[in-house]
N, C-alpha and C. Protein backbone atom coordinates (compact mmCIF):
# COMPACT_ATOMS: atom_id res chain seq x y z
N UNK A 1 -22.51 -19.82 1.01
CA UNK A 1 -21.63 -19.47 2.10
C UNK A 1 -21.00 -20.75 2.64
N UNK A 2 -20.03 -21.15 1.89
CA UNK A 2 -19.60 -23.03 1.77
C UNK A 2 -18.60 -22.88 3.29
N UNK A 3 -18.09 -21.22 3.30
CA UNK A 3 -16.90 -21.10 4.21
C UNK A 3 -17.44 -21.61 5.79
N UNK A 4 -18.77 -21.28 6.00
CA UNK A 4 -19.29 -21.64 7.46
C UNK A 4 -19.95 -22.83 7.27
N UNK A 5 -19.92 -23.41 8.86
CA UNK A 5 -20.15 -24.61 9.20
C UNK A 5 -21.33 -24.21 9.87
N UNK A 6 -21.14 -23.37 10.71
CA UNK A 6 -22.45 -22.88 11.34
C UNK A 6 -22.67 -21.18 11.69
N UNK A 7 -23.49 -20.06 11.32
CA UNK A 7 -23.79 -18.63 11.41
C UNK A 7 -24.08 -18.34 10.54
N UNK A 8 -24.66 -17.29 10.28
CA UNK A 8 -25.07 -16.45 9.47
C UNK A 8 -24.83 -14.87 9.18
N UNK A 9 -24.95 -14.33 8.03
CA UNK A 9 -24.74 -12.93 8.22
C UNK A 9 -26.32 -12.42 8.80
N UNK A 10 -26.32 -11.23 9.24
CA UNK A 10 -27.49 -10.44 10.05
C UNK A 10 -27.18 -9.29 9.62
N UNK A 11 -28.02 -8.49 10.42
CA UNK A 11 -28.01 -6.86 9.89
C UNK A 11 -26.72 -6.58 10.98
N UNK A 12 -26.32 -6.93 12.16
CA UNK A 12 -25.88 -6.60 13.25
C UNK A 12 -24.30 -7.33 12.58
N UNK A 13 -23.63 -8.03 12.11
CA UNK A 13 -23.12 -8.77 11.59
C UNK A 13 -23.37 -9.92 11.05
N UNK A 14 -21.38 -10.86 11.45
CA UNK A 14 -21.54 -11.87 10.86
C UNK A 14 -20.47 -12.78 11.84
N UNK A 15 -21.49 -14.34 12.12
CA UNK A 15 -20.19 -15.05 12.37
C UNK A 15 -19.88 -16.64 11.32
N UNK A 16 -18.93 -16.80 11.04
CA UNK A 16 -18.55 -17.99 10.60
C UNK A 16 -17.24 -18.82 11.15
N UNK A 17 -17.53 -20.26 10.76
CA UNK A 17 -16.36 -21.27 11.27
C UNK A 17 -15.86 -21.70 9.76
N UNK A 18 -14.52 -21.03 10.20
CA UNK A 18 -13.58 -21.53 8.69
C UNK A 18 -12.48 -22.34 9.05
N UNK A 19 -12.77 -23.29 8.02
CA UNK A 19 -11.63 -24.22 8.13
C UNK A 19 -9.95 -23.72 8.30
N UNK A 20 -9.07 -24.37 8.51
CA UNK A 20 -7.92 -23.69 8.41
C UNK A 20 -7.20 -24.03 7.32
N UNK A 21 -7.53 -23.80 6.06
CA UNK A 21 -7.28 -24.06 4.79
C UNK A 21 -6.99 -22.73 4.44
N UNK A 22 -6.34 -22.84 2.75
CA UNK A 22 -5.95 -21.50 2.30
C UNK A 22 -7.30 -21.48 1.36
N UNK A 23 -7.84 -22.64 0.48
CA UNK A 23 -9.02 -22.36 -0.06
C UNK A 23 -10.46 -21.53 0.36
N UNK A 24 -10.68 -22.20 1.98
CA UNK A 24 -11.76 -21.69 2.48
C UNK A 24 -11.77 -20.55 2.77
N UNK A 25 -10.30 -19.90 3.58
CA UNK A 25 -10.33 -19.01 3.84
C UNK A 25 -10.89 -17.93 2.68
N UNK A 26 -10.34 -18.16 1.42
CA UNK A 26 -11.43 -16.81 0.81
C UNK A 26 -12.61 -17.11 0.38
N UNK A 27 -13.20 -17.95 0.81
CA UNK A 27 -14.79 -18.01 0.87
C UNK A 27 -15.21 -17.35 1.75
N UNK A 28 -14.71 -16.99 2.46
CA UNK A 28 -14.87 -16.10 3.72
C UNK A 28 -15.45 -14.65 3.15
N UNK A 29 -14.56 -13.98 2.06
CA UNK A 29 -14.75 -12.82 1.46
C UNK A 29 -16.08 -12.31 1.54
N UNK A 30 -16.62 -12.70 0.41
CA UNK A 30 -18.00 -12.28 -0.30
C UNK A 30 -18.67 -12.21 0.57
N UNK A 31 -19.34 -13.22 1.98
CA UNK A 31 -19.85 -12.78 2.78
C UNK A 31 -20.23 -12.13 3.88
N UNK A 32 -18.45 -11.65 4.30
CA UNK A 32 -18.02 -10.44 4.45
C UNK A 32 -18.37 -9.22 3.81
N UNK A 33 -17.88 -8.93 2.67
CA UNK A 33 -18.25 -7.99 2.04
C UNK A 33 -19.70 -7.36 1.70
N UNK A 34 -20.59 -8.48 1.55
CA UNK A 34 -21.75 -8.34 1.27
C UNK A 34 -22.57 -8.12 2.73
N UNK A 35 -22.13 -8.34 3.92
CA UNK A 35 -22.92 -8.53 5.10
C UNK A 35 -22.44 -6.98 5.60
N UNK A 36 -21.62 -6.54 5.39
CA UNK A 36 -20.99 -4.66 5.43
C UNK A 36 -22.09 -3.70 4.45
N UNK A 37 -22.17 -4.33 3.16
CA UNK A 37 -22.78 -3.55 2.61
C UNK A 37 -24.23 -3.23 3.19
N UNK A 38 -24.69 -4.40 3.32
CA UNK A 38 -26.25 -4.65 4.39
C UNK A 38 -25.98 -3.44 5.51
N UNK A 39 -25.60 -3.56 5.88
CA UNK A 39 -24.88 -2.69 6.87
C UNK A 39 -24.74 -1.48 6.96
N UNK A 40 -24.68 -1.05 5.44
CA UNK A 40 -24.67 0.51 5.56
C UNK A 40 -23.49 1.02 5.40
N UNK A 41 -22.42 0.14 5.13
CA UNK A 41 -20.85 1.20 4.73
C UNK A 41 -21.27 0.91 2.45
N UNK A 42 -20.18 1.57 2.54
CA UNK A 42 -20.04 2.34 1.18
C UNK A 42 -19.31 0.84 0.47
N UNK A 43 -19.29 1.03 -1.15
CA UNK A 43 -18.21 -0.24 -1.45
C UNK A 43 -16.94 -0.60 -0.91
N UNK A 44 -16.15 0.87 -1.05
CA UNK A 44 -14.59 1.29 -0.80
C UNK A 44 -14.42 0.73 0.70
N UNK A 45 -15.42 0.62 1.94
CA UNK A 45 -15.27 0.77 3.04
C UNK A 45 -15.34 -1.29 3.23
N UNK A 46 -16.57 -1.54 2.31
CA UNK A 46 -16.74 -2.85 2.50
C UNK A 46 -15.85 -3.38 2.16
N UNK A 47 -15.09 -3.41 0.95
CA UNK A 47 -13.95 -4.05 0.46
C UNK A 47 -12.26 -3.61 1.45
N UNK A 48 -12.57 -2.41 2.03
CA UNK A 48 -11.38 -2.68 2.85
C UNK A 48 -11.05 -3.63 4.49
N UNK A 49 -12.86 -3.43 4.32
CA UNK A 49 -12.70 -4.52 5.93
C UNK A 49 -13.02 -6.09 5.49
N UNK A 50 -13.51 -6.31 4.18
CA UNK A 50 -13.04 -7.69 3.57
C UNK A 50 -11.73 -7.78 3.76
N UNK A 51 -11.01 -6.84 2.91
CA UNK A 51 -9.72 -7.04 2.91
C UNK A 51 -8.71 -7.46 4.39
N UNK A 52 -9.47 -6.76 5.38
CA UNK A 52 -8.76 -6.77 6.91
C UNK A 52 -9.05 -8.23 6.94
N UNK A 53 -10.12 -8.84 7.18
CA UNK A 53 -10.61 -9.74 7.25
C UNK A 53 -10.06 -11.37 6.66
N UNK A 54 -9.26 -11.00 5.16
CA UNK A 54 -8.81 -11.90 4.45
C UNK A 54 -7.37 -11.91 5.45
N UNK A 55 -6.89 -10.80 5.67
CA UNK A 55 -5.00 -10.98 6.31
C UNK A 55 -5.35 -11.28 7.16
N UNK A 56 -6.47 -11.09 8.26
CA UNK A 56 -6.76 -11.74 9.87
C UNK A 56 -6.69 -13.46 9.43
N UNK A 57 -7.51 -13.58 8.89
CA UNK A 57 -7.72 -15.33 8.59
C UNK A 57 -6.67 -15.76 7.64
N UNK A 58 -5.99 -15.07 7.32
CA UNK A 58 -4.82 -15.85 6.27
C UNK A 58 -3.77 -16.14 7.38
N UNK A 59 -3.59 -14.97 8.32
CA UNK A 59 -2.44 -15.21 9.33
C UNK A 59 -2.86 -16.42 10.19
N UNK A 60 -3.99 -16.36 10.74
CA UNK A 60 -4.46 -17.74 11.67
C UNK A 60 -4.61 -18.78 10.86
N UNK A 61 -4.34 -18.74 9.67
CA UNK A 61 -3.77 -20.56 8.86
C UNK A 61 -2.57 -20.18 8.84
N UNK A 62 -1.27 -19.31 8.98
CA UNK A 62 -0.47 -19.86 8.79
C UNK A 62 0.82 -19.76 10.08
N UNK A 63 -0.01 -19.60 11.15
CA UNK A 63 0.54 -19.58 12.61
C UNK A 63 -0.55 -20.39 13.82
N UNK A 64 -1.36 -20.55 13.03
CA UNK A 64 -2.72 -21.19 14.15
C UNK A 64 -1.60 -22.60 14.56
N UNK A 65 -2.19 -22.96 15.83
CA UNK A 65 -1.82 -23.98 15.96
C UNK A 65 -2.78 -25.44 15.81
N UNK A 66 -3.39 -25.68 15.11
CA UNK A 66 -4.97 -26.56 14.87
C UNK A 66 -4.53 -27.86 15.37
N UNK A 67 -5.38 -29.06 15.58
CA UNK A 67 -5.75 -30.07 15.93
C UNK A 67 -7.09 -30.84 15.36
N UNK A 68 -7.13 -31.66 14.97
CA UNK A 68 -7.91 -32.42 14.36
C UNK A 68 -9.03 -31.42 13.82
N UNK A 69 -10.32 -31.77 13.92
CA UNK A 69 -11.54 -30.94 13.58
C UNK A 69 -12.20 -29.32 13.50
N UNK A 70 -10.39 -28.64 14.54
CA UNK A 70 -10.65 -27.26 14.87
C UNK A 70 -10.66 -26.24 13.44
N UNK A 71 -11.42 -25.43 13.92
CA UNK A 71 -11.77 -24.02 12.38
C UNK A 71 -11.17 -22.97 13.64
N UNK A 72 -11.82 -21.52 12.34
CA UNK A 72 -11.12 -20.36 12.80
C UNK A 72 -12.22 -19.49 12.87
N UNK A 73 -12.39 -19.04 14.29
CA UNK A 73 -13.92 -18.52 14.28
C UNK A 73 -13.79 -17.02 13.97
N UNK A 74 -14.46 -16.45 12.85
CA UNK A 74 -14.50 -15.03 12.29
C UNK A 74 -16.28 -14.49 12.81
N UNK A 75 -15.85 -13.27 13.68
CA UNK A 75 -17.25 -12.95 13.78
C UNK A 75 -17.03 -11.11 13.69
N UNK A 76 -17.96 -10.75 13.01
CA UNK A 76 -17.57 -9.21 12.41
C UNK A 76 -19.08 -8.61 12.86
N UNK A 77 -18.90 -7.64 13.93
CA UNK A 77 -19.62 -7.01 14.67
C UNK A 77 -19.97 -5.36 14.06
N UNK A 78 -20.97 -4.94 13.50
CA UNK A 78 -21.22 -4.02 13.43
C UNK A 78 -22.30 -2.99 14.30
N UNK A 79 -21.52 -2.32 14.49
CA UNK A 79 -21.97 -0.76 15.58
C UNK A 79 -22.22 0.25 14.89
N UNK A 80 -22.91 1.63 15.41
CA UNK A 80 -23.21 2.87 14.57
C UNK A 80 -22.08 3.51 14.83
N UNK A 81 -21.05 3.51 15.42
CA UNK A 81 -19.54 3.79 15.29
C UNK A 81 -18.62 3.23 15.06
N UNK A 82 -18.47 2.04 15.09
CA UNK A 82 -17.61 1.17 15.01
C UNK A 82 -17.80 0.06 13.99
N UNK A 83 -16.63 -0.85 13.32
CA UNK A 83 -16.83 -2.19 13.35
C UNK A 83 -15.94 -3.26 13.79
N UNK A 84 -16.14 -4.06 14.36
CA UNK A 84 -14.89 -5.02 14.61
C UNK A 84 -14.99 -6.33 13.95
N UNK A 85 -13.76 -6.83 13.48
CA UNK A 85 -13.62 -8.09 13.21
C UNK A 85 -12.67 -8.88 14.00
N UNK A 86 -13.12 -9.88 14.06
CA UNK A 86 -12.43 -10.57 15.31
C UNK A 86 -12.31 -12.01 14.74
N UNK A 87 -10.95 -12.37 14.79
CA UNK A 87 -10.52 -13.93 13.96
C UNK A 87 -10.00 -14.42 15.49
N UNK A 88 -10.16 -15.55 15.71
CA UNK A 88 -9.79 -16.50 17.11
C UNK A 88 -9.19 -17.47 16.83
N UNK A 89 -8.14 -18.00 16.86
CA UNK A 89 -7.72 -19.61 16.22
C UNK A 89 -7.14 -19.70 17.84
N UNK A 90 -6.72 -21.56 18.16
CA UNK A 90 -5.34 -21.67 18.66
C UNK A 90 -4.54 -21.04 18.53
N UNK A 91 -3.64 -20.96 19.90
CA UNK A 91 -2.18 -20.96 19.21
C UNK A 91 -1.16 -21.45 20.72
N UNK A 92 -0.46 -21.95 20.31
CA UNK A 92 0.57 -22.37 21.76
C UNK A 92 1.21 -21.09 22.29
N UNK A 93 1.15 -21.36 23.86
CA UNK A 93 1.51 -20.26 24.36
C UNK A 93 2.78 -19.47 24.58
N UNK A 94 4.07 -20.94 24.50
CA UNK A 94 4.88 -20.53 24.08
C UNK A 94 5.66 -20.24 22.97
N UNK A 95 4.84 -20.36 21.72
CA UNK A 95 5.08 -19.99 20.58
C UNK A 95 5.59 -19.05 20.11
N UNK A 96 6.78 -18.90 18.97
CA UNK A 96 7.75 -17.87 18.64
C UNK A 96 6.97 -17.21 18.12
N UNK A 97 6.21 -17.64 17.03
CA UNK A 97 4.80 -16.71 16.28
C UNK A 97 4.14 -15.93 17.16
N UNK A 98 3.76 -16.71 18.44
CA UNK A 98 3.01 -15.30 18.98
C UNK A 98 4.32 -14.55 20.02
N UNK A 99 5.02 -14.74 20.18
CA UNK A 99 6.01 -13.35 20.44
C UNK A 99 6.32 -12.73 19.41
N UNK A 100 6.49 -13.08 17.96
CA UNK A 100 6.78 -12.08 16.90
C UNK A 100 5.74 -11.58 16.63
N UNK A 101 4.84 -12.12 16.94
CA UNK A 101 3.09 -11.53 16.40
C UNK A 101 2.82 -10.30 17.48
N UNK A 102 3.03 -10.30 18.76
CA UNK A 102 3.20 -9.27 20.09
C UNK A 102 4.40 -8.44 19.58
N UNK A 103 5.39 -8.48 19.13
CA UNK A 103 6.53 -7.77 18.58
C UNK A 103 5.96 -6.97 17.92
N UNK A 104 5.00 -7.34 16.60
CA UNK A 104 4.66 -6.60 15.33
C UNK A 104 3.75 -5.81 15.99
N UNK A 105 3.12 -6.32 17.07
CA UNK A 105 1.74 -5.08 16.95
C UNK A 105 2.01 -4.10 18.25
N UNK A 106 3.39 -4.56 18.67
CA UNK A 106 4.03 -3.24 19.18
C UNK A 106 4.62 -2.10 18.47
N UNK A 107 5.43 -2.57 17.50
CA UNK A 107 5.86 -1.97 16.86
C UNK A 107 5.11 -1.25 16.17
N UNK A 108 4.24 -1.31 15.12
CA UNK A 108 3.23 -0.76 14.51
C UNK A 108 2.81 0.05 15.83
N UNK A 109 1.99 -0.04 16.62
CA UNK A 109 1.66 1.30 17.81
C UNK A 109 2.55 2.24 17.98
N UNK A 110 3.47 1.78 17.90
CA UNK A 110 4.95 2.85 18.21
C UNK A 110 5.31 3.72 17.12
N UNK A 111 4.22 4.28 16.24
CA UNK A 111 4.35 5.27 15.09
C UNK A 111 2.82 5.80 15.21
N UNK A 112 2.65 7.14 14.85
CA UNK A 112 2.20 8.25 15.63
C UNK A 112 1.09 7.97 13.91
N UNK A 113 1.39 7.65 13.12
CA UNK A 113 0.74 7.55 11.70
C UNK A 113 0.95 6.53 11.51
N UNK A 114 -0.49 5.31 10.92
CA UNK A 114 -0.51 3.95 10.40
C UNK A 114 0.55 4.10 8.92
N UNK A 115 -0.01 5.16 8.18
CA UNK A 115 1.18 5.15 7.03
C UNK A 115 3.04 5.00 7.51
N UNK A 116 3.11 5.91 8.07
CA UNK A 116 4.42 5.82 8.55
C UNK A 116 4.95 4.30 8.50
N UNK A 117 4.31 3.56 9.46
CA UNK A 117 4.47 2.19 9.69
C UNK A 117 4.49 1.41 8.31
N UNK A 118 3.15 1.17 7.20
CA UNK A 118 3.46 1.03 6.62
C UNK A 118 4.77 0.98 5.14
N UNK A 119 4.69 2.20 5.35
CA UNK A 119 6.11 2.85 4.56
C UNK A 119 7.45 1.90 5.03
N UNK A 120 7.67 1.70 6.41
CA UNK A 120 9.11 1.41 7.14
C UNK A 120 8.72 -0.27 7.01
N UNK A 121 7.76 -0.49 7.10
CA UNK A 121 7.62 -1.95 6.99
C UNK A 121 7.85 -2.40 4.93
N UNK A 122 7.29 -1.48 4.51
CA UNK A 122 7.37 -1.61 2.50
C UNK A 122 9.24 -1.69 2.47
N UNK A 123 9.94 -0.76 3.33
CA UNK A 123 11.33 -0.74 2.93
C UNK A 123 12.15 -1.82 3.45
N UNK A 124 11.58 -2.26 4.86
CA UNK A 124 12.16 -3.42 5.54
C UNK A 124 12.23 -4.93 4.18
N UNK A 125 10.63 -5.27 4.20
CA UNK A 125 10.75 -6.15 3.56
C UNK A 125 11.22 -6.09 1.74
N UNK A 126 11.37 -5.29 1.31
CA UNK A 126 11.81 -4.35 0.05
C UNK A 126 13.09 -5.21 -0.04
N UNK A 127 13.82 -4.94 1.52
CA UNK A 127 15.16 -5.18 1.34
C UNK A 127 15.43 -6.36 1.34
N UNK A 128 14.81 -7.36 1.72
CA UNK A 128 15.29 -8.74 1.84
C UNK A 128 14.24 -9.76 0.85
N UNK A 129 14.68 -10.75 1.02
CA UNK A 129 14.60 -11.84 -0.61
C UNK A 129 12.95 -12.79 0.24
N UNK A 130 12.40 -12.65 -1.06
CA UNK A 130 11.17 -13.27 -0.48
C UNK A 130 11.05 -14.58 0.24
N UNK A 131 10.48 -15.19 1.26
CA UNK A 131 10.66 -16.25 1.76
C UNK A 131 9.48 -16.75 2.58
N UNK A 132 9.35 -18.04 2.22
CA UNK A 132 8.29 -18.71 3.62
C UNK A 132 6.75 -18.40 3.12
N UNK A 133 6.56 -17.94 1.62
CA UNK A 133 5.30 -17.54 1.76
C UNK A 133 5.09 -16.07 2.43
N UNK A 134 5.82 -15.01 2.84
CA UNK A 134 5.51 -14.55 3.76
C UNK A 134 6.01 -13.38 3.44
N UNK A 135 4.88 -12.00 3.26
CA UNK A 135 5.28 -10.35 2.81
C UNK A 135 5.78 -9.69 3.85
N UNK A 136 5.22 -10.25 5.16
CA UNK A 136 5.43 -9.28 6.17
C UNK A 136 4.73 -8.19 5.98
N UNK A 137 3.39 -7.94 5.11
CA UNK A 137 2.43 -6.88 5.28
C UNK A 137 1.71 -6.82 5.73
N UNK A 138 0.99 -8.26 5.84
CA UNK A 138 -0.77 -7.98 6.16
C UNK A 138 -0.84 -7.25 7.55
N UNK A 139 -0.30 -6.99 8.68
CA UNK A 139 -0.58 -6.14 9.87
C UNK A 139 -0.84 -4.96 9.30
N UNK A 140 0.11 -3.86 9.04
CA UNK A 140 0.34 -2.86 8.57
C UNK A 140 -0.36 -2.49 7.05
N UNK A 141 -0.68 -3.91 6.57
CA UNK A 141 -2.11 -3.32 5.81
C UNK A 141 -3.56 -2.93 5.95
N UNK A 142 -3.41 -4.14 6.87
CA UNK A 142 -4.91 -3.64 8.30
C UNK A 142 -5.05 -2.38 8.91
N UNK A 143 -3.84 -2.12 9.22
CA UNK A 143 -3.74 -0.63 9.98
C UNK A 143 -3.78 0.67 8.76
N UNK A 144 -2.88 0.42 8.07
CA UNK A 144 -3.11 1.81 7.05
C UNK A 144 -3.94 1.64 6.14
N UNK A 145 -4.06 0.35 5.53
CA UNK A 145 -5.15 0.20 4.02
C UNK A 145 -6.71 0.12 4.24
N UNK A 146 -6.46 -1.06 5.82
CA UNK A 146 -8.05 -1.19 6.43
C UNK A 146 -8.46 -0.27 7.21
N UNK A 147 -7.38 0.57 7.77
CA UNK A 147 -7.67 2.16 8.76
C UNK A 147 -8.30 1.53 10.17
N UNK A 148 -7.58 0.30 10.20
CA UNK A 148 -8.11 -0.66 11.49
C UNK A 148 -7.11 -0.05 12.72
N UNK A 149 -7.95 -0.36 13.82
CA UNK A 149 -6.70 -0.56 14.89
C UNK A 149 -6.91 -2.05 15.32
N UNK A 150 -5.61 -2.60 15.93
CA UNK A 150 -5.18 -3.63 15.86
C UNK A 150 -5.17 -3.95 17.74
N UNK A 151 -6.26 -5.14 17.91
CA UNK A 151 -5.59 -5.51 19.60
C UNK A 151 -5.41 -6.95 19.30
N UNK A 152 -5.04 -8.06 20.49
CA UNK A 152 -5.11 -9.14 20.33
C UNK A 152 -5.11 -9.26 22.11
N UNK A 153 -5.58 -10.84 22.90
CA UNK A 153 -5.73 -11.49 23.68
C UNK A 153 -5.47 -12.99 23.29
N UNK A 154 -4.67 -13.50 24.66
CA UNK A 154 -4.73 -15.44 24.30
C UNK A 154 -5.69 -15.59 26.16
N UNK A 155 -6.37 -16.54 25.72
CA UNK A 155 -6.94 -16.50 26.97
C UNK A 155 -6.97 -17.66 27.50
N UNK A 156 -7.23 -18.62 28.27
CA UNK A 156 -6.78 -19.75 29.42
C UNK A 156 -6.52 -21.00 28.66
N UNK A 157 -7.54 -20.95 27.24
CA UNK A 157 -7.43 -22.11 26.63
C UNK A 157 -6.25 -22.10 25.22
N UNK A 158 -5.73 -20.86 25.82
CA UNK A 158 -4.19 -20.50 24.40
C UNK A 158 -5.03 -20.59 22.83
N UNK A 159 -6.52 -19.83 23.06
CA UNK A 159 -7.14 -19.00 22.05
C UNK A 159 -6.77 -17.61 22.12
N UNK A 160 -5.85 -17.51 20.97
CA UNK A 160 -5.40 -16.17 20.02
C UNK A 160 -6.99 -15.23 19.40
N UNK A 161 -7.36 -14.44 20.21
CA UNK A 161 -8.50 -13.35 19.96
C UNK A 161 -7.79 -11.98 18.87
N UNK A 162 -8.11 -11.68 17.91
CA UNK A 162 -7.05 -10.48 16.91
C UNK A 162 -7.95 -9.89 16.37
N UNK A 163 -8.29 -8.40 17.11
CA UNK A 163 -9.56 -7.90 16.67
C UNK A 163 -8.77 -6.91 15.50
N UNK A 164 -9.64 -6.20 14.82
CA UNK A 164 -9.06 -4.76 14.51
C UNK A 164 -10.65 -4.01 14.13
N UNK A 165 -10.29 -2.92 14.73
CA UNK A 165 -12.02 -1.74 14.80
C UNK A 165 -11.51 -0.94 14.16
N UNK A 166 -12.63 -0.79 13.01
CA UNK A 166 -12.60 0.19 12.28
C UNK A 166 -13.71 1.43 12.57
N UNK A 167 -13.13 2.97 12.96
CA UNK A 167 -14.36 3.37 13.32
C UNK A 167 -14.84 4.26 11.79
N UNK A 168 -16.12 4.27 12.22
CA UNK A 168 -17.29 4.63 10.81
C UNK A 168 -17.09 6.61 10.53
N UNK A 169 -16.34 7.06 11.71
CA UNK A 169 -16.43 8.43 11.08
C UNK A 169 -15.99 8.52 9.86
N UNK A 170 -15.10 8.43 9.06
CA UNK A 170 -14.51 8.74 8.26
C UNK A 170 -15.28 8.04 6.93
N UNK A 171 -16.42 7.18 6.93
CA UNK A 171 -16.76 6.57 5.41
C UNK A 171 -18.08 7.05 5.46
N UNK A 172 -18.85 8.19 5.81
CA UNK A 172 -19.71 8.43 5.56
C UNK A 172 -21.24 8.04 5.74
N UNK A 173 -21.03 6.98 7.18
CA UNK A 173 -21.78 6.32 7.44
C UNK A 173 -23.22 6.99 8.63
């Protein structure tokens, strides 16, 4: 588990400090995935909140705002209804990223079905020429692929909090 500096997975979850690298970040995976299964969800369920998990921490490397020694704290909370994952980086407060980042996860709420969203977001970016590194999916994959809901908080110290809860009715848990 090379991705943490300091935590462990538990039966209750998991927390780790990941660098803000694109390498580390998927070291992150496996012990994700494997700390769900402990857990009691199914493969299909573990691999989709890995998956939430990889676009949470891929987005906070590539909008975090870091400083010398700072990581990206991932801590994934499991409940007998719920699970949450919660990625925290920096980020400046007046930052365009986080008004487009508050944009997106308005928008996405503002459709009555996570698919829907997805769909209008597949045609948006469909239409225009790839750029910046950047699909413009991972939200709207969280929401329809990970079946997450999506909040976020910046709080006094302009730490970006980006949960998304997945609840357990639906995987058989």
């Amino acid at each position: 588990m090379t991705a943490t500096d300091t935590g462990a997975p538990s039966a209750s979850g998991l927390e780790l400090r990941v660098p803000p690298q694109w390498d580390r970040v998927r070291e992150a995976w496996e012990p994700c995935r494997s700390t769900l299964v402990r857990a009691g969800l199914g493969e299909d369920a573990a691999y989709q909140l890995a998956m939430v998990t990889q676009e949470l921490l891929e987005n906070a490397v590539k909008y975090g705002a870091f400083g010398g020694a700072e990581a990206i704290a991932l801590i994934v909370r499991v409940g007998a209804d719920e699970i949450t994952v919660e990625v925290k980086s920096r980020a400046g407060v007046d930052d365009a990223n986080l008004r487009r980042f508050d944009q997106m996860i308005q928008w996405i709420r503002g459709f009555q079905d996570p698919f829907e969203a997805y769909v209008e977001r597949l045609k948006l970016v469909s239409a225009r020429p790839y750029a910046h590194g950047e699909s413009g999916l991972g939200l709207t994959r969280i929401t329809y692929e990970g079946r997450c809901a999506l909040d976020f908080f910046v709080d006094e110290a302009s730490v970006l909090a980006v949960s998304a809860v997945y609840r357990r009715d639906g995987e058989g848990a």
